[in-house]
C-alpha atoms as a PDB file:
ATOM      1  CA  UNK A   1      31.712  37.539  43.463  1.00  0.00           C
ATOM      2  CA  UNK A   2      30.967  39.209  39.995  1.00  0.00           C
ATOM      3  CA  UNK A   3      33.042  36.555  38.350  1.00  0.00           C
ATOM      4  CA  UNK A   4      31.321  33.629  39.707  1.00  0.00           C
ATOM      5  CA  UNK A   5      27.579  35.143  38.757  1.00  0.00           C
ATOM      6  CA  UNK A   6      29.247  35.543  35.024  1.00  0.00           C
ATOM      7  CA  UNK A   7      30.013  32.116  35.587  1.00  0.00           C
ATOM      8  CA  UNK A   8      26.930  30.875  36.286  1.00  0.00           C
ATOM      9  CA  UNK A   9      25.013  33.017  34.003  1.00  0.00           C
ATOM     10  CA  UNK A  10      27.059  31.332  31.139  1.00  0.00           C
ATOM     11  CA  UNK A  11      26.218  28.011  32.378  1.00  0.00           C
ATOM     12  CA  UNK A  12      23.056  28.759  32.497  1.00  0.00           C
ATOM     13  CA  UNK A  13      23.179  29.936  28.858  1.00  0.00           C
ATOM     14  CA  UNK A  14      24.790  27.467  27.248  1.00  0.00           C
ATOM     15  CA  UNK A  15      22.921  24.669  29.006  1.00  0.00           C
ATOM     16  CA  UNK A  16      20.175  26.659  27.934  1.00  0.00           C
ATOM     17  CA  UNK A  17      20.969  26.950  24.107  1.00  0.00           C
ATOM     18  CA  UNK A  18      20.892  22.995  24.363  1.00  0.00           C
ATOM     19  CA  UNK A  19      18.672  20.849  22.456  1.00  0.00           C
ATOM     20  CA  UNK A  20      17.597  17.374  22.656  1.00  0.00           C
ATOM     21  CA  UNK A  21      17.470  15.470  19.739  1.00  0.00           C
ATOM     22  CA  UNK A  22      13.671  14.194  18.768  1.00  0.00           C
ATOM     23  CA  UNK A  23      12.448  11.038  19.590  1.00  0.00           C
ATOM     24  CA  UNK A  24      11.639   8.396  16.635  1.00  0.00           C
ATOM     25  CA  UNK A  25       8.387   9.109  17.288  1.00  0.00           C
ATOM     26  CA  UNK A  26       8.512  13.053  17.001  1.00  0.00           C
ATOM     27  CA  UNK A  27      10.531  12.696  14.000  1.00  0.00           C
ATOM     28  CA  UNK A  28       8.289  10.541  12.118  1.00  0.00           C
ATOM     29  CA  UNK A  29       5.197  12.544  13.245  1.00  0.00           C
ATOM     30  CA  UNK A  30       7.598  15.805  11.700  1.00  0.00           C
ATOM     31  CA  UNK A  31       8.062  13.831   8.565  1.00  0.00           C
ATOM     32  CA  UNK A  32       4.303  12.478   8.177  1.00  0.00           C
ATOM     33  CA  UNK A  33       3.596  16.239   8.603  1.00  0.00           C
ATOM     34  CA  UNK A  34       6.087  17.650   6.181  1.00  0.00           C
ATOM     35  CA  UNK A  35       5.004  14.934   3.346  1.00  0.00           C
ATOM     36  CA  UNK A  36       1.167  16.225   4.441  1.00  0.00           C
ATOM     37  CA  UNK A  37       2.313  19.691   3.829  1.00  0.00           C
ATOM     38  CA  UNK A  38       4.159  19.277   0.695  1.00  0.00           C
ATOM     39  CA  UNK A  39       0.557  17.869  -1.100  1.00  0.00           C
ATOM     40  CA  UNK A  40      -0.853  21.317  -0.451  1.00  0.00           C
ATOM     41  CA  UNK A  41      -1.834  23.754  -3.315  1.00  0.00           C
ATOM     42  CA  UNK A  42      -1.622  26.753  -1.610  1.00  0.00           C
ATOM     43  CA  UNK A  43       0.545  25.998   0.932  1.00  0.00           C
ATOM     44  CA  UNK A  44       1.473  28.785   3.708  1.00  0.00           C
ATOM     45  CA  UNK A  45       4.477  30.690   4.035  1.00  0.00           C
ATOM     46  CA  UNK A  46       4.619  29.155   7.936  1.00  0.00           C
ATOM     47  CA  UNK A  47       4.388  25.787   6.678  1.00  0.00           C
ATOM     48  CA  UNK A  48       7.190  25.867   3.577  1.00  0.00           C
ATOM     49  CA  UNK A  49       9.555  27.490   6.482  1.00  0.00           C
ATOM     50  CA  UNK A  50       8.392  24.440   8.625  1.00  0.00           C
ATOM     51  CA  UNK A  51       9.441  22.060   6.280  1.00  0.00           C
ATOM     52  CA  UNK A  52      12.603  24.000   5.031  1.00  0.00           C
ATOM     53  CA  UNK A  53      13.559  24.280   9.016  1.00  0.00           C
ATOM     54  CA  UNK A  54      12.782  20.496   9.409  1.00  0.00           C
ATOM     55  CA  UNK A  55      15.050  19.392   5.980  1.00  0.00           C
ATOM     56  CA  UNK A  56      18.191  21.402   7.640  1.00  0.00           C
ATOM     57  CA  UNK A  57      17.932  19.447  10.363  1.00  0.00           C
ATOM     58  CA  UNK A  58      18.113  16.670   9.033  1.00  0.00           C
ATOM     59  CA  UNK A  59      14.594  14.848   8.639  1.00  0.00           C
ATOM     60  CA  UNK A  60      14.480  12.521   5.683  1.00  0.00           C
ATOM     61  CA  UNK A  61      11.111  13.226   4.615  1.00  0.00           C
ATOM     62  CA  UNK A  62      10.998  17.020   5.414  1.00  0.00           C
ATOM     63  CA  UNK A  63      13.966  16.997   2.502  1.00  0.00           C
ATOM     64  CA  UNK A  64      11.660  14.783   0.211  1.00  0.00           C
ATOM     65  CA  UNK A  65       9.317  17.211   0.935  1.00  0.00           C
ATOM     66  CA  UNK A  66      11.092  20.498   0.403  1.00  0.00           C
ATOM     67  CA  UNK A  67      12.568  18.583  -2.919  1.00  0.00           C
ATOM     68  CA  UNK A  68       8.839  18.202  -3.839  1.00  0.00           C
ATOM     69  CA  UNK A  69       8.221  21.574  -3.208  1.00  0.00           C
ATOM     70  CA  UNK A  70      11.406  22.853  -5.431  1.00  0.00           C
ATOM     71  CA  UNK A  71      10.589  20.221  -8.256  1.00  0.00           C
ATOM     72  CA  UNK A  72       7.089  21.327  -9.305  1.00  0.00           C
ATOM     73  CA  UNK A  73       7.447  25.072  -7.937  1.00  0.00           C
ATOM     74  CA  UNK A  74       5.135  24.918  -4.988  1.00  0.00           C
ATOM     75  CA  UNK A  75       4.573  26.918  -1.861  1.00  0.00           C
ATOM     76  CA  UNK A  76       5.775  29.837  -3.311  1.00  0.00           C
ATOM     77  CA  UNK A  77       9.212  28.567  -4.174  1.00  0.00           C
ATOM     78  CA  UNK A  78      10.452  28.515  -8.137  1.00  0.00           C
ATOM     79  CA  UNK A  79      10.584  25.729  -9.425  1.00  0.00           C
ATOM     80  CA  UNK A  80      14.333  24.317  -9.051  1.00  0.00           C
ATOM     81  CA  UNK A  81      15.429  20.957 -10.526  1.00  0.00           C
ATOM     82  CA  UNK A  82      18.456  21.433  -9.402  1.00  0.00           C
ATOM     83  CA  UNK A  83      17.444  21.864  -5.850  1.00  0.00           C
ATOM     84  CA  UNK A  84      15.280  18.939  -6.452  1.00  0.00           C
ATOM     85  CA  UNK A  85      17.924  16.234  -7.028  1.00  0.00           C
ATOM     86  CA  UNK A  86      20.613  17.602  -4.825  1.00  0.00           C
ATOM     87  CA  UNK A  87      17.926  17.065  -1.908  1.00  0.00           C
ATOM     88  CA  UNK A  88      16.713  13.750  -3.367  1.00  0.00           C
ATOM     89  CA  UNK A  89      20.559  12.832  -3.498  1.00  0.00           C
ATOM     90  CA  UNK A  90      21.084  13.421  -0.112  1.00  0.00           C
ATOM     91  CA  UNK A  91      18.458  11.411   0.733  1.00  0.00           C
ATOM     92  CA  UNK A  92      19.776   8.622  -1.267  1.00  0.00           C
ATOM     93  CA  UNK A  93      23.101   8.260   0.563  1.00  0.00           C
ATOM     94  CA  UNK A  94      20.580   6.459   3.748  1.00  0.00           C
ATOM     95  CA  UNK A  95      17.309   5.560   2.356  1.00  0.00           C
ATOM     96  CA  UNK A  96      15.802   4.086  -0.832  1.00  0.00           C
ATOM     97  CA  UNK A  97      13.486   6.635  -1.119  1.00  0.00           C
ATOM     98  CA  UNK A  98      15.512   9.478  -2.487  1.00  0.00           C
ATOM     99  CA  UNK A  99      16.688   6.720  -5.413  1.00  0.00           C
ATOM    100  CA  UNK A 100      13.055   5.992  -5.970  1.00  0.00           C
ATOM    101  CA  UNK A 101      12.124   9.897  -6.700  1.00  0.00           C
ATOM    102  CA  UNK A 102      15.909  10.030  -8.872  1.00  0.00           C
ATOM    103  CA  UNK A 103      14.109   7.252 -10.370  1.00  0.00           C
ATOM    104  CA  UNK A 104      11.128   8.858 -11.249  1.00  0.00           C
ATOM    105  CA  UNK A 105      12.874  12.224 -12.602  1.00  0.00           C
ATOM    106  CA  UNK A 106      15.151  10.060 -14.753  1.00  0.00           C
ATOM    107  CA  UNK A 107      11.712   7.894 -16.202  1.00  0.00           C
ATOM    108  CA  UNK A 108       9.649  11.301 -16.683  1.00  0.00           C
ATOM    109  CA  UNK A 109      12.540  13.507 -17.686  1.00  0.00           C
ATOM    110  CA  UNK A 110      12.274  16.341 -14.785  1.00  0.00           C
ATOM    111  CA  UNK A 111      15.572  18.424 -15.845  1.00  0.00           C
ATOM    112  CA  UNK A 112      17.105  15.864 -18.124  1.00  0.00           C
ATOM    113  CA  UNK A 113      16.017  14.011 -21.220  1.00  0.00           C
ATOM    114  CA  UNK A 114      14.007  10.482 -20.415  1.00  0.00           C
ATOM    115  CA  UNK A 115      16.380   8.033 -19.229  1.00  0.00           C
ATOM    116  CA  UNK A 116      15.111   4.189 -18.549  1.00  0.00           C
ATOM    117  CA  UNK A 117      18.625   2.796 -18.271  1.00  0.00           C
ATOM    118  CA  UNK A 118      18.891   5.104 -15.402  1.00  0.00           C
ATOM    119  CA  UNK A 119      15.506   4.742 -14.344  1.00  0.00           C
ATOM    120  CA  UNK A 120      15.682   1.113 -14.176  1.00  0.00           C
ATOM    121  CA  UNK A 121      18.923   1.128 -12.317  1.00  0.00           C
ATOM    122  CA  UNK A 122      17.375   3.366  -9.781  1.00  0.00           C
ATOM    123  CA  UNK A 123      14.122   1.994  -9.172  1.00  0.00           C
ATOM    124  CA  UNK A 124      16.632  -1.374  -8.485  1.00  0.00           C
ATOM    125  CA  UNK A 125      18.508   0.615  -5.927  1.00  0.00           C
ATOM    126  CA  UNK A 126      15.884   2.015  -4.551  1.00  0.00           C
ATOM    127  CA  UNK A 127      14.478  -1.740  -3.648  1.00  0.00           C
ATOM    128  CA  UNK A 128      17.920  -2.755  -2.558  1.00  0.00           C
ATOM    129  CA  UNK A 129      16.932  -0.523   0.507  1.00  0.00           C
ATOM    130  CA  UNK A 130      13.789  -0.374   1.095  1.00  0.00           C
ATOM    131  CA  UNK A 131      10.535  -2.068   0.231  1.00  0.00           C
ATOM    132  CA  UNK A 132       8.385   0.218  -1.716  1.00  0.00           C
ATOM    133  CA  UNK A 133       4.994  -0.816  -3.558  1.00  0.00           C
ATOM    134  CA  UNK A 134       5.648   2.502  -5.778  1.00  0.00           C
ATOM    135  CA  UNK A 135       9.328   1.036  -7.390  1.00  0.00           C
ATOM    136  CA  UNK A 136       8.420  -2.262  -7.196  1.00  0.00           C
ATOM    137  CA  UNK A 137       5.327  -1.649  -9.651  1.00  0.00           C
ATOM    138  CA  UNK A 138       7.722   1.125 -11.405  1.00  0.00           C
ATOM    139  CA  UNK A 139      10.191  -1.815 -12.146  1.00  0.00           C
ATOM    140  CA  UNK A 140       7.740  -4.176 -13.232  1.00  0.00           C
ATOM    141  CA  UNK A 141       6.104  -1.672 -15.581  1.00  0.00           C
ATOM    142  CA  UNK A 142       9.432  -0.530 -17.355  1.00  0.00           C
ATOM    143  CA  UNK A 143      10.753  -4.478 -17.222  1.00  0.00           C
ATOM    144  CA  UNK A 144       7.271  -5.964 -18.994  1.00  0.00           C
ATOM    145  CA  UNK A 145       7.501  -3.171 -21.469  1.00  0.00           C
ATOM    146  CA  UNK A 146      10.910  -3.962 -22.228  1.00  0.00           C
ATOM    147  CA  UNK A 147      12.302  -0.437 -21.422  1.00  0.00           C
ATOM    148  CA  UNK A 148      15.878   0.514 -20.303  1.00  0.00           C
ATOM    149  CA  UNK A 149      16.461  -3.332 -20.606  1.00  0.00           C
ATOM    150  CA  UNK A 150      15.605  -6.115 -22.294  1.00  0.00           C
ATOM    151  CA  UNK A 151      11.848  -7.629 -21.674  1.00  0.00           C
ATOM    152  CA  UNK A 152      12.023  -9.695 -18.680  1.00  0.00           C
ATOM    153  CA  UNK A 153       8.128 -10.985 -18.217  1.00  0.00           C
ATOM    154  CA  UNK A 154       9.338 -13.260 -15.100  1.00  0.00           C
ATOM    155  CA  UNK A 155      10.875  -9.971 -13.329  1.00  0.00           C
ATOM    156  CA  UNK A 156       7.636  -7.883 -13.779  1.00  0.00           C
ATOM    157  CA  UNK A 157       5.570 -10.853 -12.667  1.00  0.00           C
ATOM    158  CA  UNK A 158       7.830 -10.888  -9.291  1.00  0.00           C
ATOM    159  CA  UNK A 159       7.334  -7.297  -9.189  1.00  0.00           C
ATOM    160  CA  UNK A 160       3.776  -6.771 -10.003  1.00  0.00           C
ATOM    161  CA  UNK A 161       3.048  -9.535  -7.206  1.00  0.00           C
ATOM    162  CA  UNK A 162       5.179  -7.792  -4.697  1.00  0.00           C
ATOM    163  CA  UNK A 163       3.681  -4.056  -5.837  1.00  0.00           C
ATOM    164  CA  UNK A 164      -0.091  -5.569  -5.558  1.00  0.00           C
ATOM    165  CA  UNK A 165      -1.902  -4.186  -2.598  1.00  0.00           C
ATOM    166  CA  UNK A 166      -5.177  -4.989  -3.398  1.00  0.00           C
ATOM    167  CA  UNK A 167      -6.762  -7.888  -6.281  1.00  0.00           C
ATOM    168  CA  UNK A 168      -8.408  -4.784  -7.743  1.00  0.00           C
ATOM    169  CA  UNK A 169      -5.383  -2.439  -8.311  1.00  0.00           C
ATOM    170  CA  UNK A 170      -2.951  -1.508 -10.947  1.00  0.00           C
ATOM    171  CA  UNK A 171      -0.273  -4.125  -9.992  1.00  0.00           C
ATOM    172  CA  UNK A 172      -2.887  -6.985  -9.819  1.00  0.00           C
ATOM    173  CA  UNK A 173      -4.055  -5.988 -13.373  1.00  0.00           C
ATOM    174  CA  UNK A 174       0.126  -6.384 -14.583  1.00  0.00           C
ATOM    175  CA  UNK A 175       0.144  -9.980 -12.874  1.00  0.00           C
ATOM    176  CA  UNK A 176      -3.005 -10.505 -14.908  1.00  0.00           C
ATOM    177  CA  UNK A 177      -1.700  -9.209 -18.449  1.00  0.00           C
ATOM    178  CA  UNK A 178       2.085 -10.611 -18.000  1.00  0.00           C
ATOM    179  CA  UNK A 179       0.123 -14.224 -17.405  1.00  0.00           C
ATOM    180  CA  UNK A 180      -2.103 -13.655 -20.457  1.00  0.00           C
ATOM    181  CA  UNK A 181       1.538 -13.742 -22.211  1.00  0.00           C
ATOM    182  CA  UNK A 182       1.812 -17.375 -21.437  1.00  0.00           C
ATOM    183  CA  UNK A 183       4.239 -16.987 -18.027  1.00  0.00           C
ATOM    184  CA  UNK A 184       3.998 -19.872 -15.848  1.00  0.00           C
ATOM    185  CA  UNK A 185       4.418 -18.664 -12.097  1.00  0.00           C
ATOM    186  CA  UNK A 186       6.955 -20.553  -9.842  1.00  0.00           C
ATOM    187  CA  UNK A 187       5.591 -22.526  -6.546  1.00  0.00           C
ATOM    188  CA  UNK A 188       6.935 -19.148  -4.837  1.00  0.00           C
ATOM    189  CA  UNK A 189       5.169 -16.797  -6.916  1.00  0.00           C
ATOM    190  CA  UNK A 190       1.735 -19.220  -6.693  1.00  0.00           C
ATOM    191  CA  UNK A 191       2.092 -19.153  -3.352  1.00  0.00           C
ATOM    192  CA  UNK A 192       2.251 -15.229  -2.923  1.00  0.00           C
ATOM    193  CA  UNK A 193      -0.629 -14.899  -5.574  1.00  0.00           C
ATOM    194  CA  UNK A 194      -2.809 -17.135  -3.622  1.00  0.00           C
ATOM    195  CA  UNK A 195      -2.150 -15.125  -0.462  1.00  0.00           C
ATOM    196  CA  UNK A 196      -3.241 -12.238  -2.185  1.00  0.00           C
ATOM    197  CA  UNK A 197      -6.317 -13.638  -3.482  1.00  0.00           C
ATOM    198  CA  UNK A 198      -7.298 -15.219   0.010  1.00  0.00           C
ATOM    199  CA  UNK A 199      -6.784 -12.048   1.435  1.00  0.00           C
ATOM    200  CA  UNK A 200      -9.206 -10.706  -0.821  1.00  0.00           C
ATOM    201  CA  UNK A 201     -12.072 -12.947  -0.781  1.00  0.00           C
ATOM    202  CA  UNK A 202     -11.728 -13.444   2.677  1.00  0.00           C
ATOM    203  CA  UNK A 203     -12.412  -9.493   3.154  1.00  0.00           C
ATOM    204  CA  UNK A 204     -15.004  -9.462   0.409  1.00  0.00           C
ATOM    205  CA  UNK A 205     -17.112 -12.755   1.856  1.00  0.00           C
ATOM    206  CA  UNK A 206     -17.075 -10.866   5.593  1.00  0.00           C
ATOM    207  CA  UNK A 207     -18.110  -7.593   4.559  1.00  0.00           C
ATOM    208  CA  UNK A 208     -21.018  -9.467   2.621  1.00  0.00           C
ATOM    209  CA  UNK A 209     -21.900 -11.881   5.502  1.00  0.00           C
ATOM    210  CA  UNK A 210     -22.054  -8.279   7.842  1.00  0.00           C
ATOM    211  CA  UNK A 211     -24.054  -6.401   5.413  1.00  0.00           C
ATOM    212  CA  UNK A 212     -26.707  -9.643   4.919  1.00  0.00           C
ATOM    213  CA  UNK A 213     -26.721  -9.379   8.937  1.00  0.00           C
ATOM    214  CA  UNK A 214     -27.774  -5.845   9.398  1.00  0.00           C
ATOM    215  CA  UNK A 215     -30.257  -6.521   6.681  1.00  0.00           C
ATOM    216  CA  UNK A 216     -31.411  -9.297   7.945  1.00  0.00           C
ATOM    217  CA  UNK A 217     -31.444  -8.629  11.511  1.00  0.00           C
ATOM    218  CA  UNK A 218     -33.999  -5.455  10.607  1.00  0.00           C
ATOM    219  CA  UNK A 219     -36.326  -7.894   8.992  1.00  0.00           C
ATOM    220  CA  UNK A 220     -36.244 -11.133  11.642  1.00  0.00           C
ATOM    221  CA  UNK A 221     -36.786 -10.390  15.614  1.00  0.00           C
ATOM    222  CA  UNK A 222     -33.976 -11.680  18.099  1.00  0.00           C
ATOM    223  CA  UNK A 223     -34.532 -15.412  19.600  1.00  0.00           C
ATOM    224  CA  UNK A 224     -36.166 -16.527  15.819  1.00  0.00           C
ATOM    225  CA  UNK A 225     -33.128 -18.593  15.768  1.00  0.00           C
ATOM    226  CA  UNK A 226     -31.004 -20.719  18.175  1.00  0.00           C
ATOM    227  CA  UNK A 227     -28.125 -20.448  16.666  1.00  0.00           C
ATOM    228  CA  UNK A 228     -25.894 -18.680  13.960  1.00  0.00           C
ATOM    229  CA  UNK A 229     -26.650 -20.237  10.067  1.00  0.00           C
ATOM    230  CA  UNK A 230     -22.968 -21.894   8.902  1.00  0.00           C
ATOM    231  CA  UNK A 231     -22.628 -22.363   5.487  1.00  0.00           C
ATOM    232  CA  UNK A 232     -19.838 -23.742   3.092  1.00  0.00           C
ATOM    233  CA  UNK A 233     -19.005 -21.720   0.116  1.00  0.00           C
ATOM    234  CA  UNK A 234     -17.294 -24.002  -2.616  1.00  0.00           C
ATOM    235  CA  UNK A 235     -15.576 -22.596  -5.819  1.00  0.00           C
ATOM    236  CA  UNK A 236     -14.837 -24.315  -9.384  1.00  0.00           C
ATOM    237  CA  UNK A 237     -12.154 -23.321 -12.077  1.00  0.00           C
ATOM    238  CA  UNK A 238     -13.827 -20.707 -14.349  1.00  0.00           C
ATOM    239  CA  UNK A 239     -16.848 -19.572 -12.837  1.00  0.00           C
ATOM    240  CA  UNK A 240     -16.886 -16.744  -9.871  1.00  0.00           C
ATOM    241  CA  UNK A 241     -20.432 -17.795  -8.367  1.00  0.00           C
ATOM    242  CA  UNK A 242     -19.723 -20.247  -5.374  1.00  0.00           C
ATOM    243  CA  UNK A 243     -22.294 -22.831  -4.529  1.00  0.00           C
ATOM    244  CA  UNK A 244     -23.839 -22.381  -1.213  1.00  0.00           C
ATOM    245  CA  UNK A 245     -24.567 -25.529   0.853  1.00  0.00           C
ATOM    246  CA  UNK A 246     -26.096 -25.479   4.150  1.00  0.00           C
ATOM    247  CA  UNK A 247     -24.133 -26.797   7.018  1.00  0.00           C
ATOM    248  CA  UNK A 248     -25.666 -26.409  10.311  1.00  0.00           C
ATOM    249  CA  UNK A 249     -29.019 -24.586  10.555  1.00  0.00           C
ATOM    250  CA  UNK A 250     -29.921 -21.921  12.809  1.00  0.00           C
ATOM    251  CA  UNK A 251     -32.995 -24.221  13.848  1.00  0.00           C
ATOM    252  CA  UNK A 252     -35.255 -22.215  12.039  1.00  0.00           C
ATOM    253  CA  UNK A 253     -36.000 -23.370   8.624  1.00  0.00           C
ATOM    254  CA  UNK A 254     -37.100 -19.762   7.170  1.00  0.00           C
ATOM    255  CA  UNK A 255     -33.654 -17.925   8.682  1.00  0.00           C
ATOM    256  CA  UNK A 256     -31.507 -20.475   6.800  1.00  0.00           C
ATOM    257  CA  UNK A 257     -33.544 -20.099   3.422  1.00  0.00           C
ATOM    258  CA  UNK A 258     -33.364 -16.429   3.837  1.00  0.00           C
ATOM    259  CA  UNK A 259     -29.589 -16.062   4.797  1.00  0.00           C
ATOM    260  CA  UNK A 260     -28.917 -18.467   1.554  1.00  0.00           C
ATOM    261  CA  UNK A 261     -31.428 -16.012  -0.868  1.00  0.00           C
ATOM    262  CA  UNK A 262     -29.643 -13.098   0.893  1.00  0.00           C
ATOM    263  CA  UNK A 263     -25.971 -14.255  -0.447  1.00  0.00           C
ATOM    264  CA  UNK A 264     -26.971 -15.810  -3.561  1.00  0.00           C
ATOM    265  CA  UNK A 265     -25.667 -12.764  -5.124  1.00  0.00           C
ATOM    266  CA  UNK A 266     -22.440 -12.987  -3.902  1.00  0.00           C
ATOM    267  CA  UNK A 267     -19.413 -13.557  -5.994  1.00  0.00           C
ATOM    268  CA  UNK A 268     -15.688 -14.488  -5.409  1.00  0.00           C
ATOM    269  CA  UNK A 269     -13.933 -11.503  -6.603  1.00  0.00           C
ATOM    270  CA  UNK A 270     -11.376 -13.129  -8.295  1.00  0.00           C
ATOM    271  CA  UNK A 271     -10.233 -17.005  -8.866  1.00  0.00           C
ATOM    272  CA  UNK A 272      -7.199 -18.941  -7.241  1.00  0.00           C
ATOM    273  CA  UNK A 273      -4.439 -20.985  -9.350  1.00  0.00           C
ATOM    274  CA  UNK A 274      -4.985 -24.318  -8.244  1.00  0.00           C
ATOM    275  CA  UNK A 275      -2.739 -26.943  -7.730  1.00  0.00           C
ATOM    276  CA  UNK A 276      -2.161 -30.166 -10.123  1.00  0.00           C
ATOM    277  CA  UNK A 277      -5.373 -32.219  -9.759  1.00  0.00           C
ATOM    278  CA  UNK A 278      -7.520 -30.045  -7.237  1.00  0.00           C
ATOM    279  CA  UNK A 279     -10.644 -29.322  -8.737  1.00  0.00           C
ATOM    280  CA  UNK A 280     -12.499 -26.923  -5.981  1.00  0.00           C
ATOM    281  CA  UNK A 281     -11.845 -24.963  -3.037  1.00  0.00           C
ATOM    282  CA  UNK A 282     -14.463 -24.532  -0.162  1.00  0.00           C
ATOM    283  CA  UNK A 283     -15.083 -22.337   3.442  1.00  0.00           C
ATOM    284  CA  UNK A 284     -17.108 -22.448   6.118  1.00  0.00           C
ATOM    285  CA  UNK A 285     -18.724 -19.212   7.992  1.00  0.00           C
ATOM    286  CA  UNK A 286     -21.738 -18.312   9.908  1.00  0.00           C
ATOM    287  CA  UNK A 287     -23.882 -15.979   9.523  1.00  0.00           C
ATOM    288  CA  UNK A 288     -25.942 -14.620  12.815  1.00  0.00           C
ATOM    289  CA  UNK A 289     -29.443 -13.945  12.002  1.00  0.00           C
ATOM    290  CA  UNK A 290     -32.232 -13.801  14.199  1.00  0.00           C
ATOM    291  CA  UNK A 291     -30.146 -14.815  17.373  1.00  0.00           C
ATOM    292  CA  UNK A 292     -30.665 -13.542  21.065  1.00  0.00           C
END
C-alpha cells in the first residue's frame, strides 16, 4: 500500500515538474517584451532577471537583449563585450539578427578596433537570412562610401531602395545622393522607386483630401451638395505643384471652387522617374464636402 502512494506521489511530481513549451505567440510577446526592457535606463532588478531567465531558455531576442544589456553596461550589469558577442554569436548560428549586431560592433569598434571588411561581410550575412531595413541601409552606407570594399554605387542604390521606409527618411535621401552621382537605375530598381513614391503621395494626397473635409465640412452645412467633388490631380517633370482640374462637380458651384482653393496648397511630396516619352502623370479622387 505505502509503495503504491510513493508511486503515485512521484508521478504526480514529475508530471508536475513538466513544462510546456510556449506558443509562437507567447514567445514573440516574451521577446517584444525583453527588446522593450532592454531600452530602459534604469531598468529593474526583476526585469534584467526576466530577460536573463528568458535568454537561458532559449528566446532569440531575450539573448539580443541581455547582449544589449552586457554591451553598454545596463541594468545594473558591467559592461561585458565579451558577453556581448558570445550572445550575439549564438544568435547568429539561426537568425540574421545576431550577424547584424556582430556587424555593428565590428563597424563601431565595440571590443575590437573598426573593422569594415568584417562589417561588410556581416551586414551581407546578416541579409542572407533575414530582411532587415537596419543592414540593408548599413550595407548601402559602407558600399557608397567605398568602405571595407571597393565603391559599388549600383549596390548601395539596391540597398538604399530596399532600406527606404518612407520618401522622407535616411535611405530615401542615399537613393537621392547615389543618383546625383550620375547612376542610371535598372527597370527593376525604377519600378521599386516608383512604388515607393506612389506609396507616398498616395498617403500624403488622402491625409490632405481628409483634413480639407473636416475643414470644410465645419464651414458648409450637410445637403449643400449632391454629391462628392472629384478632381484630377496631374503632375509635370520638375515642378511639385499638380494642376487641379475639375471633374465632376458636387452640383454646387461654390463647394467645388472652395474644395479647389482648399487644396491649392497641396504639393506632391516628391517626383516619379518617368518612362521614355511620358510627359505627366494624373489621379482622380473625391473629396466629400457638404454632402448628406
Amino acid at each position: 500500500m505505502n509503495k503504491a502512494v510513493a508511486i503515485l506521489a512521484l508521478t504526480i511530481l514529475v508530471a508536475g515538474c513538466k513544462t510546456t513549451p510556449p506558443t509562437p505567440q507567447e514567445a514573440s510577446l516574451t521577446g517584444t517584451r525583453c527588446l522593450l526592457f532592454a531600452k530602459v535606463s534604469d531598468l529593474s532588478a526583476d526585469r534584467v532577471d526576466y530577460i536573463r531567465d528568458a535568454s537561458n531558455n532559449g528566446n532569440l531576442n531575450c539573448k539580443l537583449a541581455l547582449g544589449a544589456l552586457y554591451e553598454f553596461g545596463r541594468g545594473g550589469l558591467s559592461a561585458d563585450v565579451r558577453k556581448a558577442r558570445s550572445l550575439y554569436e549564438s544568435v547568429a548560428t539561426v537568425d540574421g539578427a545576431g550577424y547584424e549586431q556582430l556587424a555593428r560592433m565590428a563597424e563601431e569598434g565595440r571590443g575590437q578596433a573598426p573593422d569594415a571588411v568584417e562589417a561588410r561581410r556581416l551586414y551581407q550575412l546578416a541579409l542572407a537570412h533575414r530582411e532587415s531595413f537596419n543592414s540593408e541601409f548599413a550595407l548601402a552606407r559602407l558600399m557608397e562610401e567605398g568602405r571595407g570594399g571597393p565603391q559599388d554605387l549600383s549596390g548601395a542604390l539596391t540597398h538604399y531602395l530596399n532600406a527606404t521606409q518612407q520618401i522622407d527618411d535616411q535611405a530615401w535621401a542615399g537613393v537621392q545622393r547615389v543618383r546625383a552621382q550620375g547612376m542610371t537605375l535598372t527597370a527593376e530598381q525604377t519600378q521599386r522607386y516608383n512604388e515607393k513614391w506612389y506609396d507616398a503621395v498616395s498617403t500624403s494626397l488622402a491625409s490632405t483630401v481628409y483634413d480639407t473635409e473636416l475643414l470644410l465640412n465645419r464651414q458648409i452645412k450637410p445637403g449643400t451638395a449632391s454629391k462628392p467633388v472629384t478632381l484630377e490631380a496631374k503632375g509635370k517633370p520638375g515642378s511639385l505643384v499638380p494642376q487641379l482640374t475639375l471633374v465632376e462637380s458636387s452640383g454646387n458651384h461654390d463647394v467645388d471652387q472652395a474644395v479647389l482653393k482648399a487644396l491649392s496648397e497641396y504639393r506632391y511630396p516628391a517626383l516619379p522617374i518617368l518612362k521614355a516619352g511620358q510627359e505627366s502623370w494624373s489621379s482622380e479622387f473625391p473629396v466629400k464636402v457638404g454632402v448628406n
